[in-house]
PDB file of N, CA and C in Angstrom:
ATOM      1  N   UNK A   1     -21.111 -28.030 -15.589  1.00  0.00           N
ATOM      2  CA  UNK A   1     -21.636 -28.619 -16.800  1.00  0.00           C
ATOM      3  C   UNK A   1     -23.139 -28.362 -16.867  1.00  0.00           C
ATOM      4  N   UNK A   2     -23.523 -28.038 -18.051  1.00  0.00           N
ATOM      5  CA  UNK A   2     -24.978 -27.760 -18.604  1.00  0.00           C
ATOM      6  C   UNK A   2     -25.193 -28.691 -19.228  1.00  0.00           C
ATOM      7  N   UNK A   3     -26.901 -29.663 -18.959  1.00  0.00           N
ATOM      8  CA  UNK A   3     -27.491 -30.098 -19.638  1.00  0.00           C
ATOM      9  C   UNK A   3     -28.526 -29.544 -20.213  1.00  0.00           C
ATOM     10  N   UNK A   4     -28.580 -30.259 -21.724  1.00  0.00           N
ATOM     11  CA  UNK A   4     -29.710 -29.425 -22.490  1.00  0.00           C
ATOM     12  C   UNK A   4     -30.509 -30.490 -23.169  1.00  0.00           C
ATOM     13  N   UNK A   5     -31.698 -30.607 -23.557  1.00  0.00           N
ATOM     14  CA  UNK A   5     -32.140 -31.442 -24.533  1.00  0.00           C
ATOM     15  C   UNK A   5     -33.219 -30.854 -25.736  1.00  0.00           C
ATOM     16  N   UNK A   6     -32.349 -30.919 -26.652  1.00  0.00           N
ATOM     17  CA  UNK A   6     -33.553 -29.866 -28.221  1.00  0.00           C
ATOM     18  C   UNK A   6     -33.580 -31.311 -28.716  1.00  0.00           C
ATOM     19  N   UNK A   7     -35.109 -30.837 -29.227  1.00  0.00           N
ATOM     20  CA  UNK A   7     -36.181 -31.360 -30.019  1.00  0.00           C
ATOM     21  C   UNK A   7     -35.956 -30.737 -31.499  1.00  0.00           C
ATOM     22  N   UNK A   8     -35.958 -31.642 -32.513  1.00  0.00           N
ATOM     23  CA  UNK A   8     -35.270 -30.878 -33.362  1.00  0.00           C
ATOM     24  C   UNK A   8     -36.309 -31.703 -34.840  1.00  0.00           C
ATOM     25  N   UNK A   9     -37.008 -30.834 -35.535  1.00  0.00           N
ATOM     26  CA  UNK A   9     -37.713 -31.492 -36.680  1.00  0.00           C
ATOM     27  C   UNK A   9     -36.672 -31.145 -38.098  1.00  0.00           C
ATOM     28  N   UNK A  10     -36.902 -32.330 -38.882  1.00  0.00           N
ATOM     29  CA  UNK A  10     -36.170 -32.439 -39.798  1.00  0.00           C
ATOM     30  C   UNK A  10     -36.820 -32.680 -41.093  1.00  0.00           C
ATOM     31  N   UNK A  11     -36.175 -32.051 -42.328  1.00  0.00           N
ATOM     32  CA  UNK A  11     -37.115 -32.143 -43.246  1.00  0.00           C
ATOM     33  C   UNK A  11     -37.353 -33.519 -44.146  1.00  0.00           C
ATOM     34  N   UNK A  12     -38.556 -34.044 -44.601  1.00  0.00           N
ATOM     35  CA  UNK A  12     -39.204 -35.270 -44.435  1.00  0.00           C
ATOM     36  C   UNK A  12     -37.996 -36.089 -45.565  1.00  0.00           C
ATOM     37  N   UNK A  13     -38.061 -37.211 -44.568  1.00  0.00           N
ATOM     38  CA  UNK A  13     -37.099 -37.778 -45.198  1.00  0.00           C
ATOM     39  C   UNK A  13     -35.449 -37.828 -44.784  1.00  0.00           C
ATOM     40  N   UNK A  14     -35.305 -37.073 -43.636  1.00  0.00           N
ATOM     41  CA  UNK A  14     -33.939 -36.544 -43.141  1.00  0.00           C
ATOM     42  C   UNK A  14     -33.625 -37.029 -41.777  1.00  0.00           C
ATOM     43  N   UNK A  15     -34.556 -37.288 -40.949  1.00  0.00           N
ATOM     44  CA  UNK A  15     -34.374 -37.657 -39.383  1.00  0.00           C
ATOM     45  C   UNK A  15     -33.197 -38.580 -39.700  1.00  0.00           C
ATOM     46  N   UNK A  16     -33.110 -39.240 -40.087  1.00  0.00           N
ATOM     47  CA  UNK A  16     -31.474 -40.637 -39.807  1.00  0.00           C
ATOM     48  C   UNK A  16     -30.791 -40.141 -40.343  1.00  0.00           C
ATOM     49  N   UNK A  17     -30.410 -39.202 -41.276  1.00  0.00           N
ATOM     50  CA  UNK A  17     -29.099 -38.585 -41.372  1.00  0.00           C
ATOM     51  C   UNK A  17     -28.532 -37.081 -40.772  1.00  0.00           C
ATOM     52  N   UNK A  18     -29.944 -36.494 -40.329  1.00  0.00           N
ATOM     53  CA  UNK A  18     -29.122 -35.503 -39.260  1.00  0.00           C
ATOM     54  C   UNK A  18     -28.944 -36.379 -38.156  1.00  0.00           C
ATOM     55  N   UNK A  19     -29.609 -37.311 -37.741  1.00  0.00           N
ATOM     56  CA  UNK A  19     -29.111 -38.580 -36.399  1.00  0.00           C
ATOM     57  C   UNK A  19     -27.897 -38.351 -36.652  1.00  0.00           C
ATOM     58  N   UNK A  20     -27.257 -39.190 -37.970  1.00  0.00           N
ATOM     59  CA  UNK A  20     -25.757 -39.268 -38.139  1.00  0.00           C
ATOM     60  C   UNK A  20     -24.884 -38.195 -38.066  1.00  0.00           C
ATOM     61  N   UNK A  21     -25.524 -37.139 -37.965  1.00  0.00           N
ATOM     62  CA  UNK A  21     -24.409 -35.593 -38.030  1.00  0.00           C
ATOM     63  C   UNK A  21     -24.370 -35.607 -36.908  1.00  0.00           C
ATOM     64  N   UNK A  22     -25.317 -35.430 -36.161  1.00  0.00           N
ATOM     65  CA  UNK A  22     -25.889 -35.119 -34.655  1.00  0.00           C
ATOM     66  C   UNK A  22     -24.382 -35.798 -33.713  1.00  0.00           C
ATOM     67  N   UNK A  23     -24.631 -36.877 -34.129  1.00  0.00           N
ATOM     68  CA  UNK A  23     -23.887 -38.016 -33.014  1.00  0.00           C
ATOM     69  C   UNK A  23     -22.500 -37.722 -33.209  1.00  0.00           C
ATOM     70  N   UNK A  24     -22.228 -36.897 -34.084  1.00  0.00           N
ATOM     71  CA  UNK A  24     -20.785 -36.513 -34.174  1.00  0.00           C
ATOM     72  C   UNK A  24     -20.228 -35.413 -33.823  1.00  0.00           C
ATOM     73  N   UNK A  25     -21.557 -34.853 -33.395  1.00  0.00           N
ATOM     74  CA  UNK A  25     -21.035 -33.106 -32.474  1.00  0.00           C
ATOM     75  C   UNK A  25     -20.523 -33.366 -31.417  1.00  0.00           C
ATOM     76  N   UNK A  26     -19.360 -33.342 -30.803  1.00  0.00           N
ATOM     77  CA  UNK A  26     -18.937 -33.157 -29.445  1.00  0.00           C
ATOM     78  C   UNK A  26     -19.710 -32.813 -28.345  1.00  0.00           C
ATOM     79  N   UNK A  27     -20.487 -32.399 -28.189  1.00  0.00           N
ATOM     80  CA  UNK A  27     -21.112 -32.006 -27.014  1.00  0.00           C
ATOM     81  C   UNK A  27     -22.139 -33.301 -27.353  1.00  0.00           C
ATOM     82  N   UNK A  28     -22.751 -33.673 -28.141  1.00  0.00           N
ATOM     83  CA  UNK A  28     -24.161 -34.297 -27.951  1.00  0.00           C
ATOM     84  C   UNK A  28     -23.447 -35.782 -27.265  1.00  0.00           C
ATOM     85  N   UNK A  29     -24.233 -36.298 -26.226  1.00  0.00           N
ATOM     86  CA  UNK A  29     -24.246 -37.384 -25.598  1.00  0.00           C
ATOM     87  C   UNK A  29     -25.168 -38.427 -26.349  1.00  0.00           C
ATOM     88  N   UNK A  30     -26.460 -37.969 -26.773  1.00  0.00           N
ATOM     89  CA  UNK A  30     -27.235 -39.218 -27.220  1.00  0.00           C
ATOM     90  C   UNK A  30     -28.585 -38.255 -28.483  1.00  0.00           C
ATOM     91  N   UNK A  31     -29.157 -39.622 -28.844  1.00  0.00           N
ATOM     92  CA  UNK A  31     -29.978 -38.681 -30.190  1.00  0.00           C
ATOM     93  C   UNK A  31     -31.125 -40.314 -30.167  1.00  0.00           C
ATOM     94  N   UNK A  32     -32.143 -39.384 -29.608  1.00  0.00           N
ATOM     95  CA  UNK A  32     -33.408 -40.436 -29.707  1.00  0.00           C
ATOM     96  C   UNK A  32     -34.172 -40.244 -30.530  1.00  0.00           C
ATOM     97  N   UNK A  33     -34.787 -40.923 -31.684  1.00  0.00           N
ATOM     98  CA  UNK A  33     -35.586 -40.460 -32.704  1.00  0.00           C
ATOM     99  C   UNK A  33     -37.089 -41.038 -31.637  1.00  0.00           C
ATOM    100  N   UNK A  34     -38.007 -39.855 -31.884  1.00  0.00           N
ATOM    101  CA  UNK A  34     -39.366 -39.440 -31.254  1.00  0.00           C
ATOM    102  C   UNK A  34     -40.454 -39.098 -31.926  1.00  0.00           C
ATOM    103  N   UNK A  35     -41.442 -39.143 -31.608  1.00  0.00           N
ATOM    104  CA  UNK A  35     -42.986 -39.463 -32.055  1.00  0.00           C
ATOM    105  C   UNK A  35     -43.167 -38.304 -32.123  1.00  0.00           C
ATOM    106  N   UNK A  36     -44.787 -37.424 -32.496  1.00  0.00           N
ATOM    107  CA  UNK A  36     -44.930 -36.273 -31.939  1.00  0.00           C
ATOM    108  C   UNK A  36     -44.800 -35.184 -33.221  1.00  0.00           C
ATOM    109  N   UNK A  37     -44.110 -33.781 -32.436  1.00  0.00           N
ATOM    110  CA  UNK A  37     -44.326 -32.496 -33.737  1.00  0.00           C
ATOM    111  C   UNK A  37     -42.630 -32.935 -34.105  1.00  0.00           C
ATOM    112  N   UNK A  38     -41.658 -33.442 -33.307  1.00  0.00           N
ATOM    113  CA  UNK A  38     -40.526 -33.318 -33.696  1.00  0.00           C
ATOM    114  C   UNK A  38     -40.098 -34.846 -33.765  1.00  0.00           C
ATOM    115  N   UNK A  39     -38.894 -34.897 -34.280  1.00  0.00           N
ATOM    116  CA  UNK A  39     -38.390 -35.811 -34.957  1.00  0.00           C
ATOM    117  C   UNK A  39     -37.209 -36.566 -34.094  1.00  0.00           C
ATOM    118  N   UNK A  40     -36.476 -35.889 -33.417  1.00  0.00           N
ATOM    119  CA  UNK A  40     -35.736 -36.638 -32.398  1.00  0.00           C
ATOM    120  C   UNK A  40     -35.527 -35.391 -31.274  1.00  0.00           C
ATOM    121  N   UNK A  41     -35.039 -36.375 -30.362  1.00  0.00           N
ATOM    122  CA  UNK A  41     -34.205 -35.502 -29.115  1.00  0.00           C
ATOM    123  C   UNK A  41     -33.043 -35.888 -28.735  1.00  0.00           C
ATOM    124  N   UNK A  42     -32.425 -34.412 -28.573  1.00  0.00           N
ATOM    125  CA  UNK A  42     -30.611 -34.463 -28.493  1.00  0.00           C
ATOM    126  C   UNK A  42     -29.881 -34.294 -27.451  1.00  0.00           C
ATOM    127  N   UNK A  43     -29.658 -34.957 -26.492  1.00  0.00           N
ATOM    128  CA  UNK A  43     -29.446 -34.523 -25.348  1.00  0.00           C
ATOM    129  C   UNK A  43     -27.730 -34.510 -25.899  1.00  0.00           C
ATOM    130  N   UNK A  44     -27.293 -33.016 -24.679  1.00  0.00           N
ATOM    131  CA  UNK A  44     -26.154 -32.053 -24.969  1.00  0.00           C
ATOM    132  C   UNK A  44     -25.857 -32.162 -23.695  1.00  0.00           C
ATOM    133  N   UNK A  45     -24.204 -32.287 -22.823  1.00  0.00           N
ATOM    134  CA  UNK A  45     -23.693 -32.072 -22.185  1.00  0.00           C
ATOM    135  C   UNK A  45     -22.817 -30.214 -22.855  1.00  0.00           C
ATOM    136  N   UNK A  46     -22.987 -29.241 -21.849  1.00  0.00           N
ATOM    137  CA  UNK A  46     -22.559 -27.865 -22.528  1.00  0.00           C
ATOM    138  C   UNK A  46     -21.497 -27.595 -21.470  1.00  0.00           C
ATOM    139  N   UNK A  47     -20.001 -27.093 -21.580  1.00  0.00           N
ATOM    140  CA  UNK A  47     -19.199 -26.482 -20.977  1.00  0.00           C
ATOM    141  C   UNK A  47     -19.759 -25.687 -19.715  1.00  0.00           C
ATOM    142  N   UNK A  48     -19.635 -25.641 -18.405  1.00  0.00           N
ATOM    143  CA  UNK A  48     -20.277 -24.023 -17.593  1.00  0.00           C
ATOM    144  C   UNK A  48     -19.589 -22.698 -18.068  1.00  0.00           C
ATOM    145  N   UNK A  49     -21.055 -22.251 -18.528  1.00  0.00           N
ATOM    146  CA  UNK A  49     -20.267 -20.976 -18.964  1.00  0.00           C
ATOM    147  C   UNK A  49     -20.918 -20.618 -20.433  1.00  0.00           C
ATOM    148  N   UNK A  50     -20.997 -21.929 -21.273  1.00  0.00           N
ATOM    149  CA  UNK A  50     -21.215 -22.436 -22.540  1.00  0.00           C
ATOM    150  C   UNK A  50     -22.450 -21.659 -22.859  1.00  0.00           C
ATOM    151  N   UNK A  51     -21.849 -20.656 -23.869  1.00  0.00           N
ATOM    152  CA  UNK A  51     -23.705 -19.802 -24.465  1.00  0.00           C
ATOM    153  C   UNK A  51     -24.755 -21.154 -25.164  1.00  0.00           C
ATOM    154  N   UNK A  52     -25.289 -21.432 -25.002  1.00  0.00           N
ATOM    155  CA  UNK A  52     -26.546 -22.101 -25.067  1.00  0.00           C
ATOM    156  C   UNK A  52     -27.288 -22.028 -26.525  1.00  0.00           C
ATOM    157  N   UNK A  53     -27.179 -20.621 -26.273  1.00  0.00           N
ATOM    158  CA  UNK A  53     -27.953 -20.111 -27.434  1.00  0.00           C
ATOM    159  C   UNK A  53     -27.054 -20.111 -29.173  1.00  0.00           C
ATOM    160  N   UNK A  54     -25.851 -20.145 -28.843  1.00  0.00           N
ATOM    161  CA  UNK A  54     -24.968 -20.325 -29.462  1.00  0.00           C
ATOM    162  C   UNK A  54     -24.651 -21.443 -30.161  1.00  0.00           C
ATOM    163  N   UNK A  55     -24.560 -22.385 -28.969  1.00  0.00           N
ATOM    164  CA  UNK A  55     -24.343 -23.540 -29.486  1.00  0.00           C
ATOM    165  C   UNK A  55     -25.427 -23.898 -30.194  1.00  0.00           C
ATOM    166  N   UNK A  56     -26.154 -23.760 -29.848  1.00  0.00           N
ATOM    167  CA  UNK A  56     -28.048 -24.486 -30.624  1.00  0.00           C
ATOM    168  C   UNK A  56     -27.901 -23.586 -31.997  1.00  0.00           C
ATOM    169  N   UNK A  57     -27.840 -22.244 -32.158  1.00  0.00           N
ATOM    170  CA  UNK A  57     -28.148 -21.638 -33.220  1.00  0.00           C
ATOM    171  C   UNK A  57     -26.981 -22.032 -34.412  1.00  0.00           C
ATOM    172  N   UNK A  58     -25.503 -22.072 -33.932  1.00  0.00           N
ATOM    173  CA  UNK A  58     -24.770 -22.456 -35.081  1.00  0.00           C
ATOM    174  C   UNK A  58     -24.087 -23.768 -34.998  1.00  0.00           C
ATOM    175  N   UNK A  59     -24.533 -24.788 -33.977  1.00  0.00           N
ATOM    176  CA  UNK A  59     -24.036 -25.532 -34.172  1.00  0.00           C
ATOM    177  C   UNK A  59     -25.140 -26.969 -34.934  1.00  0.00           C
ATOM    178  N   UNK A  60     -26.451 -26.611 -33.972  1.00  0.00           N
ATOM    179  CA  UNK A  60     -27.070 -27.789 -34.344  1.00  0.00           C
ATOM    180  C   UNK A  60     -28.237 -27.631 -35.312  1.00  0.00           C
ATOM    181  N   UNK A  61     -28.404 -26.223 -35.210  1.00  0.00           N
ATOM    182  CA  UNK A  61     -29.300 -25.636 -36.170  1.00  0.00           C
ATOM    183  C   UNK A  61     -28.774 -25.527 -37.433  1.00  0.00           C
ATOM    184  N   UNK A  62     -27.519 -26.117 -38.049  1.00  0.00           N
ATOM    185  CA  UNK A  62     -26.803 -25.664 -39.614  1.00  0.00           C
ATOM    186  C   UNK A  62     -26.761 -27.145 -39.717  1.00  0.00           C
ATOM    187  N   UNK A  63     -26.825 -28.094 -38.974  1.00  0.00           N
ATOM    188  CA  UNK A  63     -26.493 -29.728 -39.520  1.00  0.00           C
ATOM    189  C   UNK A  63     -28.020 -29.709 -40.587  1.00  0.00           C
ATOM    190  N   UNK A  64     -27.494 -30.311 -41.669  1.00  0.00           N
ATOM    191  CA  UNK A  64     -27.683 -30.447 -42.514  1.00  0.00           C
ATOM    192  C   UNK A  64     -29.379 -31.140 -42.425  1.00  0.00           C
ATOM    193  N   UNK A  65     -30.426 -30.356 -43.230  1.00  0.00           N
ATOM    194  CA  UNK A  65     -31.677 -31.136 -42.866  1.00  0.00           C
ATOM    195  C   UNK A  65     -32.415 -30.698 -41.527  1.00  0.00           C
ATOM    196  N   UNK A  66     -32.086 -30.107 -40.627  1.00  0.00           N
ATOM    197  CA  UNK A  66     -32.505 -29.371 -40.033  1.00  0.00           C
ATOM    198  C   UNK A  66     -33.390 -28.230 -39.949  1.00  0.00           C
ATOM    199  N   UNK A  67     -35.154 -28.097 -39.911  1.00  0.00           N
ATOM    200  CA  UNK A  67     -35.676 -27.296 -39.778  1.00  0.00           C
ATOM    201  C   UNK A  67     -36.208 -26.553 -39.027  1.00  0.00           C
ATOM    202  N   UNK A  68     -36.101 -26.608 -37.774  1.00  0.00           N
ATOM    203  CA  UNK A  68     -36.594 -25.811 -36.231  1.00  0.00           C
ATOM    204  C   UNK A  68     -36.098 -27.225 -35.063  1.00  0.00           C
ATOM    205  N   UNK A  69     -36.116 -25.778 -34.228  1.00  0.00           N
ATOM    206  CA  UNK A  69     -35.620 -26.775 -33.237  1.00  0.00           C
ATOM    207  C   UNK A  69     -36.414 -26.070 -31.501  1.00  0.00           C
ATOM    208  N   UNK A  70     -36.222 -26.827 -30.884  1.00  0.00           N
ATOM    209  CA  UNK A  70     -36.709 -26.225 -29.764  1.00  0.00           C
ATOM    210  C   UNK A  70     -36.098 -26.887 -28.270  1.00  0.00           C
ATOM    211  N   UNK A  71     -35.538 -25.987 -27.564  1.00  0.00           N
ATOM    212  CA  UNK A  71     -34.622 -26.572 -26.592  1.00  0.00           C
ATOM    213  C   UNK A  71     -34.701 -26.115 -25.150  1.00  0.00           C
ATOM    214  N   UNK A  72     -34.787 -27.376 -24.971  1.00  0.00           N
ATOM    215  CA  UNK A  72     -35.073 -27.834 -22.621  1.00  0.00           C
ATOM    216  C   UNK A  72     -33.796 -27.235 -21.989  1.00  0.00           C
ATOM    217  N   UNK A  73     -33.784 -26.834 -21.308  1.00  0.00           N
ATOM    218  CA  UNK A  73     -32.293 -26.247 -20.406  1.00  0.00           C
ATOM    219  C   UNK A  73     -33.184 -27.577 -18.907  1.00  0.00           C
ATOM    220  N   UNK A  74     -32.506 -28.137 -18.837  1.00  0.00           N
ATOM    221  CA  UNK A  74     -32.302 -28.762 -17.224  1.00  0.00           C
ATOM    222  C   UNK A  74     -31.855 -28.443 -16.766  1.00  0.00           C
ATOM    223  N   UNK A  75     -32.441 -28.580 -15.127  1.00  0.00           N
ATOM    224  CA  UNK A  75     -32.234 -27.876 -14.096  1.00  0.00           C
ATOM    225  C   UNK A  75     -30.773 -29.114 -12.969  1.00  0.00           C
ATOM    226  N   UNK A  76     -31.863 -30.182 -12.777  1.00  0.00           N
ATOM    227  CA  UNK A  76     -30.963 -31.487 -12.347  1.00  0.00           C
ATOM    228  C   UNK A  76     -31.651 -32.440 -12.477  1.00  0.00           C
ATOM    229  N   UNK A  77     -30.411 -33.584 -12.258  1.00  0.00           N
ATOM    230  CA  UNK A  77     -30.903 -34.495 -12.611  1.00  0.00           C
ATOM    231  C   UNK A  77     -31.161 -35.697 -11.419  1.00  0.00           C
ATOM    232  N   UNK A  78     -32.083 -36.266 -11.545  1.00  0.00           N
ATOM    233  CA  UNK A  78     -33.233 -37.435 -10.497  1.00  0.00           C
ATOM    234  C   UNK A  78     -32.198 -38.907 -10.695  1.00  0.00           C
ATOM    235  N   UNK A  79     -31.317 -39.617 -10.431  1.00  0.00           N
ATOM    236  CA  UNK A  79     -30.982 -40.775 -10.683  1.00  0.00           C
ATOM    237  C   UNK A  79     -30.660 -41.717  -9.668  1.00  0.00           C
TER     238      UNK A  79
END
């Protein structure tokens, strides 16, 4: 399993309803709305194996309201 977390800006006025798309993608685990150049962060549990680039470009990059995005690949995790 791949974790990922994109930062994802949305156009003004849109952050709580791509939230609501967001949270309904299968892969996404959680969706924190954030301060800053971007608008929330999406943390993604990804299949091993799972193109990355793929998933980000047509899956989370077409939800609706969505204008750039920019995405963390983790390495592991500290808990």
């Amino acid at each position: 399993m791949q974790t990922i977390f994109v930062m994802v800006k949305c156009e003004p006025g849109r952050a709580y309803a791509v939230a609501d798309e967001a949270v309904d993608v299968e892969q996404v685990s959680e969706v924190h709305s954030i301060s800053g150049q971007y608008d929330l962060m999406v943390k993604c549990y990804l299949d091993a194996g799972q193109d990355i680039g793929q998933f980000v470009v047509e899956t989370l990059q077409t939800l609706p309201g969505v204008k750039d995005t920019f995405t963390i690949i983790a390495f592991k995790a500290f808990s």
